[in-house]
Structures are given as structure tokens and as C-alpha cells.
Protein backbone atom coordinates (compact mmCIF):
# COMPACT_ATOMS: atom_id res chain seq x y z
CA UNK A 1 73.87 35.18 5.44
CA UNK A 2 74.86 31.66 6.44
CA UNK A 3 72.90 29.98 8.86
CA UNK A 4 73.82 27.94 11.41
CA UNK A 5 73.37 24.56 13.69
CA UNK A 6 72.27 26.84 16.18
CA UNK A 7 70.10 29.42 14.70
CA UNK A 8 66.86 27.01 13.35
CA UNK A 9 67.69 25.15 16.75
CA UNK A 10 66.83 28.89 18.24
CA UNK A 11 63.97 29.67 15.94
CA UNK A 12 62.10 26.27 16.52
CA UNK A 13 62.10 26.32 20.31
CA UNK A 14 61.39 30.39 19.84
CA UNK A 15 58.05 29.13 17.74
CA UNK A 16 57.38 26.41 20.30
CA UNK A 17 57.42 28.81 23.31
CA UNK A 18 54.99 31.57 21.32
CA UNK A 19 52.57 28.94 20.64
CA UNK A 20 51.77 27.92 24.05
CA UNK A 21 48.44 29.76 24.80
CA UNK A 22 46.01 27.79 26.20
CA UNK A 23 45.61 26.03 29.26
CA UNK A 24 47.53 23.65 30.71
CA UNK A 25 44.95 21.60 31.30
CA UNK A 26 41.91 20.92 28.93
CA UNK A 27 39.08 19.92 31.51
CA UNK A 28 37.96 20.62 35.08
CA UNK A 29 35.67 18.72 37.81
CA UNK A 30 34.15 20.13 40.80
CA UNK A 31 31.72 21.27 43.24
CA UNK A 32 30.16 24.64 44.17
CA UNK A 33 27.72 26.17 47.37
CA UNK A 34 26.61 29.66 48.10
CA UNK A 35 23.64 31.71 48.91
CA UNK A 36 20.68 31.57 46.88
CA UNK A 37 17.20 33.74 46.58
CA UNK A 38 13.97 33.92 45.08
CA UNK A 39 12.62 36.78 43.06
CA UNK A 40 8.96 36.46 41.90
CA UNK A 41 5.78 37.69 42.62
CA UNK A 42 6.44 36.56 46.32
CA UNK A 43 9.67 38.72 46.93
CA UNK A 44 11.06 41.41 44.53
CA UNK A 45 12.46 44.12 46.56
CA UNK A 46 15.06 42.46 48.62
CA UNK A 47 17.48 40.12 46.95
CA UNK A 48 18.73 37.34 49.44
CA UNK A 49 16.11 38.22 52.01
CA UNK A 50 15.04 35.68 52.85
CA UNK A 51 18.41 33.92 52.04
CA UNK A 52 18.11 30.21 50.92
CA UNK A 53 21.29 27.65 50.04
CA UNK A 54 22.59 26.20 46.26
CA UNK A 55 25.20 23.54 46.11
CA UNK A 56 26.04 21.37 43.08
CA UNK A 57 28.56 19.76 40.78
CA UNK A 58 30.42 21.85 38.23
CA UNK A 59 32.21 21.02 34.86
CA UNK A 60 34.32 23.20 32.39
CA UNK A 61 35.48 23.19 29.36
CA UNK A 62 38.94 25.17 28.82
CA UNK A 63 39.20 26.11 24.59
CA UNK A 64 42.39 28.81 25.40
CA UNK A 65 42.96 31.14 27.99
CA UNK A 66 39.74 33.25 27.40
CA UNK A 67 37.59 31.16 26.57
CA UNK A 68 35.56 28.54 28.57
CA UNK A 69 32.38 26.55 28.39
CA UNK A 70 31.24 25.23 31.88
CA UNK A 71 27.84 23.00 32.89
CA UNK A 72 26.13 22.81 36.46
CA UNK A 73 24.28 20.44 37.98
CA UNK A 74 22.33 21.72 41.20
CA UNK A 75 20.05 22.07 43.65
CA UNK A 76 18.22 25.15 45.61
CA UNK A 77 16.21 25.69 48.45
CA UNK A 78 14.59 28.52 47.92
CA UNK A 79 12.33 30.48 50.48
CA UNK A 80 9.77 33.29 50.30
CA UNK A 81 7.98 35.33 51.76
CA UNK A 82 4.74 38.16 50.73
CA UNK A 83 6.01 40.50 53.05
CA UNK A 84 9.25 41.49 50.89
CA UNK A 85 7.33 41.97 47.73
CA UNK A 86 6.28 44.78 46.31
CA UNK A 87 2.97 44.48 46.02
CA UNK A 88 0.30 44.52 49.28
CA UNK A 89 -2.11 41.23 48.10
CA UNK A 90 -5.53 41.47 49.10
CA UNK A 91 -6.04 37.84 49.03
CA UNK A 92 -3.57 37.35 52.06
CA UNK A 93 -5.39 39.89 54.21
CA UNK A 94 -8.91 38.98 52.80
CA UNK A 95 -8.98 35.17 52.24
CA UNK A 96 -5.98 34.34 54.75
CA UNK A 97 -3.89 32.58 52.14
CA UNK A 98 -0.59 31.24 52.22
CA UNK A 99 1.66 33.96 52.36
CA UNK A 100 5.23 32.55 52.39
CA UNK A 101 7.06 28.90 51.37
CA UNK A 102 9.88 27.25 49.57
CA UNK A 103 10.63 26.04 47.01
CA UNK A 104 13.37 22.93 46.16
CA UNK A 105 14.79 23.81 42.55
CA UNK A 106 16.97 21.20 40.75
CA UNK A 107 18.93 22.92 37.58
CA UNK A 108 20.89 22.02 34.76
CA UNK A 109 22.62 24.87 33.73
CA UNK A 110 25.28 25.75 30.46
CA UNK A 111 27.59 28.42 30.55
CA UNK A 112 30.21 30.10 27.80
CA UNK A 113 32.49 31.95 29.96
CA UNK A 114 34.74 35.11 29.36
CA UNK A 115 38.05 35.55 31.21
CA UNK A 116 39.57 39.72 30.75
CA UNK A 117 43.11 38.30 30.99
CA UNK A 118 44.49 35.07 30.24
CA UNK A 119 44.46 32.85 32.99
CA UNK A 120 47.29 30.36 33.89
CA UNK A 121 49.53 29.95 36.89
CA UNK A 122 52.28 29.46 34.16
CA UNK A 123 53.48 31.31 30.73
CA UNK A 124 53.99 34.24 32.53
CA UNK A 125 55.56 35.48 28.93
CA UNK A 126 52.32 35.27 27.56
CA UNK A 127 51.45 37.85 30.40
CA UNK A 128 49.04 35.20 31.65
CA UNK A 129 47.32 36.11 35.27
CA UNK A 130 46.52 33.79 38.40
CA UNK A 131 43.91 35.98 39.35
CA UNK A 132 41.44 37.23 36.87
CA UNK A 133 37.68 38.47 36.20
CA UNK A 134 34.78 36.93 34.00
CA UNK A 135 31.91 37.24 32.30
CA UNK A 136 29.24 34.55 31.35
CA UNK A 137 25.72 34.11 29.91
CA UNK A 138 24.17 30.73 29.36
CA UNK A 139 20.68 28.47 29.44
CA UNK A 140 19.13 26.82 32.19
CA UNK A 141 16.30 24.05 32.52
CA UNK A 142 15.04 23.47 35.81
CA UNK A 143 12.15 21.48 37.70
CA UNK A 144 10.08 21.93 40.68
CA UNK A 145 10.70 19.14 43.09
CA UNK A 146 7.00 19.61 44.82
CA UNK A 147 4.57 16.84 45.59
CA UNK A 148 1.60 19.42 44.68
CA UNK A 149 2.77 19.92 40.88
CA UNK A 150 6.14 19.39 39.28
CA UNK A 151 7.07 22.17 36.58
CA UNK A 152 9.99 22.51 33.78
CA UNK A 153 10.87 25.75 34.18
CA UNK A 154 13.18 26.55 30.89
CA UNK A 155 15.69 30.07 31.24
CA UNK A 156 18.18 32.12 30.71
CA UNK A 157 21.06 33.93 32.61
CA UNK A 158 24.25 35.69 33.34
CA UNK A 159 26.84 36.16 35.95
CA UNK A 160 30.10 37.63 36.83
CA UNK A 161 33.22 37.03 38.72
CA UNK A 162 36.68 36.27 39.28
CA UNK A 163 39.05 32.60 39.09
CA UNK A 164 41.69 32.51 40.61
CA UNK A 165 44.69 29.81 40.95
CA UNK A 166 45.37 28.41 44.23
CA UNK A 167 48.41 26.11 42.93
CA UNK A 168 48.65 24.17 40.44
CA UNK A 169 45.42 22.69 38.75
CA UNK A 170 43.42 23.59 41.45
CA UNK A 171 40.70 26.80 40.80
CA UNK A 172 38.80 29.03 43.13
CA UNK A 173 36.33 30.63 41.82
CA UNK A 174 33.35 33.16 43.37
CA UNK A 175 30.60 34.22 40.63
CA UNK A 176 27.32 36.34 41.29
CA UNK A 177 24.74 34.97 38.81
CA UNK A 178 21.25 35.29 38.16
CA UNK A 179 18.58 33.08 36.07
CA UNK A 180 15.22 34.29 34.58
CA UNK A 181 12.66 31.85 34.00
CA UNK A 182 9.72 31.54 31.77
CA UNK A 183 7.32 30.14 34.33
CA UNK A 184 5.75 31.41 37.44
CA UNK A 185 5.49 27.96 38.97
CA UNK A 186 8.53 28.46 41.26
CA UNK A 187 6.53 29.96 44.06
CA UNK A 188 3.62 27.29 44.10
CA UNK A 189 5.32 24.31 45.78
CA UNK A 190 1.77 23.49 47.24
CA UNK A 191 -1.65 24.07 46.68
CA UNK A 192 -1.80 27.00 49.34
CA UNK A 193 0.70 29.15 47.16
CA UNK A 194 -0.83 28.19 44.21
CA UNK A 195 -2.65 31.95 44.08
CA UNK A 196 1.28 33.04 43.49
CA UNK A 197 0.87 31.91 39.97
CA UNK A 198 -1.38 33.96 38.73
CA UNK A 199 -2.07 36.56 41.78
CA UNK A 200 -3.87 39.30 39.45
CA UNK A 201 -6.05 36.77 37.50
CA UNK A 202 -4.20 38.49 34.10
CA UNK A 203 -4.07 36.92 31.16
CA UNK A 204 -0.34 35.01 31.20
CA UNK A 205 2.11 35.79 28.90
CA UNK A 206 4.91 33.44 27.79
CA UNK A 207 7.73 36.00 27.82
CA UNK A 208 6.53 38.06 31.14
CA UNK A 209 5.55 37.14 34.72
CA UNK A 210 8.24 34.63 34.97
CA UNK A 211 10.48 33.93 38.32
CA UNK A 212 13.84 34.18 39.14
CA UNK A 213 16.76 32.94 41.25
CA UNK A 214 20.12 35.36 42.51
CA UNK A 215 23.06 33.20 43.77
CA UNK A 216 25.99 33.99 45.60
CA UNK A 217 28.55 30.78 45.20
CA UNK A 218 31.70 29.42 45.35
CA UNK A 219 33.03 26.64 43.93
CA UNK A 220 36.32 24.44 43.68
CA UNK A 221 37.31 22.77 40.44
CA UNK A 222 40.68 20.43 39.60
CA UNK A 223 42.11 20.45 36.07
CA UNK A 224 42.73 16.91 34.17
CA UNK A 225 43.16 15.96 30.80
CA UNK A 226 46.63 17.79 29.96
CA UNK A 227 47.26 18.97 26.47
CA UNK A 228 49.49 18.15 24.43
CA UNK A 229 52.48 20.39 22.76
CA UNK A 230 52.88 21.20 19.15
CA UNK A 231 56.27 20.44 19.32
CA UNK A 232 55.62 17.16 20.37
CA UNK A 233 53.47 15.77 17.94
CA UNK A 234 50.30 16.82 18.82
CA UNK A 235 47.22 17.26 16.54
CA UNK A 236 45.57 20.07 18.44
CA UNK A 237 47.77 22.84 16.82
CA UNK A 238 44.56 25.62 16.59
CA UNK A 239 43.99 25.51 20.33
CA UNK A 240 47.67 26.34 21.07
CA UNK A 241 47.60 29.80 18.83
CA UNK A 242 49.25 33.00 19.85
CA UNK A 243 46.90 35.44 21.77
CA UNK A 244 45.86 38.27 19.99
């Protein structure tokens, strides 16, 4: 069979069309806020109660349509309160000691994010969704911002939620995440609290007694940094492969 003018005019722009599966857009730049809480010796039982604030500056990293790495910049007020936790303390009936707080957390957190469809406003062909759910898990390093005794607070965490596109490289997205730390320091912003650290005079262990933070947030991003096409001389071909 002969071919003609038309049919490798056909088959390139066929091959150029498949190949478009990442995003648009390689980068985004943003901000985030939401409800925060505390969960530590101080309050265990009731997340968000009582309910503190997080707000911050976000970053991502788009590698396709599934695949994202993101960074966070942030800050938390974060009250408590002895009379959500889950244990009765002697020393606040006996010795009268500070019993509740906050605590002002400044974070640097990493993500690597999972989207369960691929996410675009465009390439519908690629069955690509404006509207989608993710998964993420990632390391934190944090500090105390206390006058009484300033703490790195290293961690790990995870979170879930949805992006979706609101036009064109603009994101909204909602996420429920939480962080584990391995310090107890997060509840001793002064020297009243301090008891909070150790409250059962045990014997501390790196990997247990730790604190942890719950957030609620939202957060706006914009996309810059477009990508290039394969068909157009770019030298990104791998990050424009066909999904799977």
C-alpha cells in the first residue's frame, strides 16, 4: 500500500495529540488558611476543640497528571486545653498548674501528592477531570515560636482531598491533613505548661509521646511556567508520555 501526502501528515499530528499528558502548566504559587488543632497530652479526645487558625504560602510541583510534589510554608496558632484530654492530671487539681495555652507553630512542610484521575481543565481525550481526589504523605520540620524555650520539632504526615479547576490555571483545593511529631514540646510555650512535657515523669522515648497538629485548609494556587510540546521542539519528551 502506497502512502500518501496526507496519511504521515495524519499519523504525526495523531502521535502529537496522544502524547499530551501532563499538565499544562509545570509550576504553581499560592496561599492556603483553614482550621487547625492540637493533639497532645493536653487534648486527645476532641479534634478541633478547641479550634485554632493555619495560613501559609504553598508551592507545587506538577511531573504529569498524577503526580505532584508540593512545599508549605506556615504558621499555626494552636490552643489547648486539660479539660479535653483524656487523662484527669493530678497536678492541675493538686499543685494548681497551668492547665490550658497556645502554642504559635511555624512549619516547613514537603509533600508528594497523588491525584485518582488525571487532572486538567483540557485533553478531555485523555479523559482528564476538573474535579478530582488525592492522596499525600510527606515530612515536616517545625519550631516553637515561644519566649520560654524554642524547639525543632521534626515529623511526618498525611492528608487527603480533592483539586479542582476553577478556570484556567487557577486551582482550588480543600485537603484534611495531619502531622505527627517527635517532640512533646508543642504544649510548653511557657514555663507554667512546662509539666505537659513530661506529665507522668516516664522515661521519654524518641519514637512515642510526641504531639500532633489536624488541619482543615484551603488554599488557592495559579499555574506558570507552561510546557512545552514535543512537536515543537521541546526536550522534555518523558514528561509528555501517554497515561497508562
Amino acid at each position: 500500500m502506497q502512502l500518501t501526502f496526507r496519511q504521515p501528515l495524519l499519523i504525526t499530528l495523531m502521535l502529537c495529540a496522544v502524547s499530551l499528558t501532563a499538565q499544562e502548566y509545570r509550576y504553581e504559587l499560592g496561599g492556603y488558611m483553614g482550621a487547625a488543632s492540637y493533639l497532645g497530652n493536653a487534648n486527645r479526645r476532641i479534634p478541633f476543640v478547641p479550634i485554632g487558625g493555619t495560613g501559609g504560602a504553598a508551592f507545587r510541583y506538577n511531573h504529569n497528571f498524577r503526580l505532584a510534589f508540593s512545599g508549605e510554608l506556615g504558621y499555626s496558632f494552636l490552643p489547648f486545653d486539660c479539660r479535653y484530654a483524656q487523662t484527669d492530671y493530678p497536678q492541675v487539681r493538686e499543685t494548681r498548674q497551668a492547665s490550658r495555652g497556645a502554642s504559635h507553630l511555624l512549619a516547613l512542610n514537603g509533600w508528594v501528592e497523588y491525584n485518582f484521575a488525571h487532572y486538567s481543565d483540557k485533553f478531555r481525550y485523555l479523559q482528564t477531570r476538573s474535579l478530582v481526589p488525592y492522596i499525600g504523605a510527606g515530612l515536616s520540620v517545625g519550631t516553637t515560636l515561644s519566649g520560654y524555650k524554642m524547639a525543632i520539632l521534626p515529623g511526618a504526615g498525611i492528608k487527603t482531598g480533592i483539586k479542582y479547576k476553577l478556570r484556567n490555571r487557577l486551582n482550588l483545593i480543600a485537603a484534611l491533613q495531619g502531622i505527627y511529631y517527635l517532640s512533646s514540646h508543642l504544649d510548653t510555650p511557657t514555663g507554667q505548661t512546662a509539666w505537659l512535657n513530661n506529665p507522668y515523669g516516664m522515661p521519654v522515648d524518641w519514637i512515642k509521646g510526641g504531639d500532633a497538629t489536624i488541619g482543615l485548609i484551603v488554599s488557592i494556587t495559579y499555574e506558570f511556567g507552561k510546557r512545552s510540546e514535543p512537536c515543537h521542539g521541546s526536550d522534555s519528551y518523558p514528561n509528555w508520555q501517554t497515561p497508562k
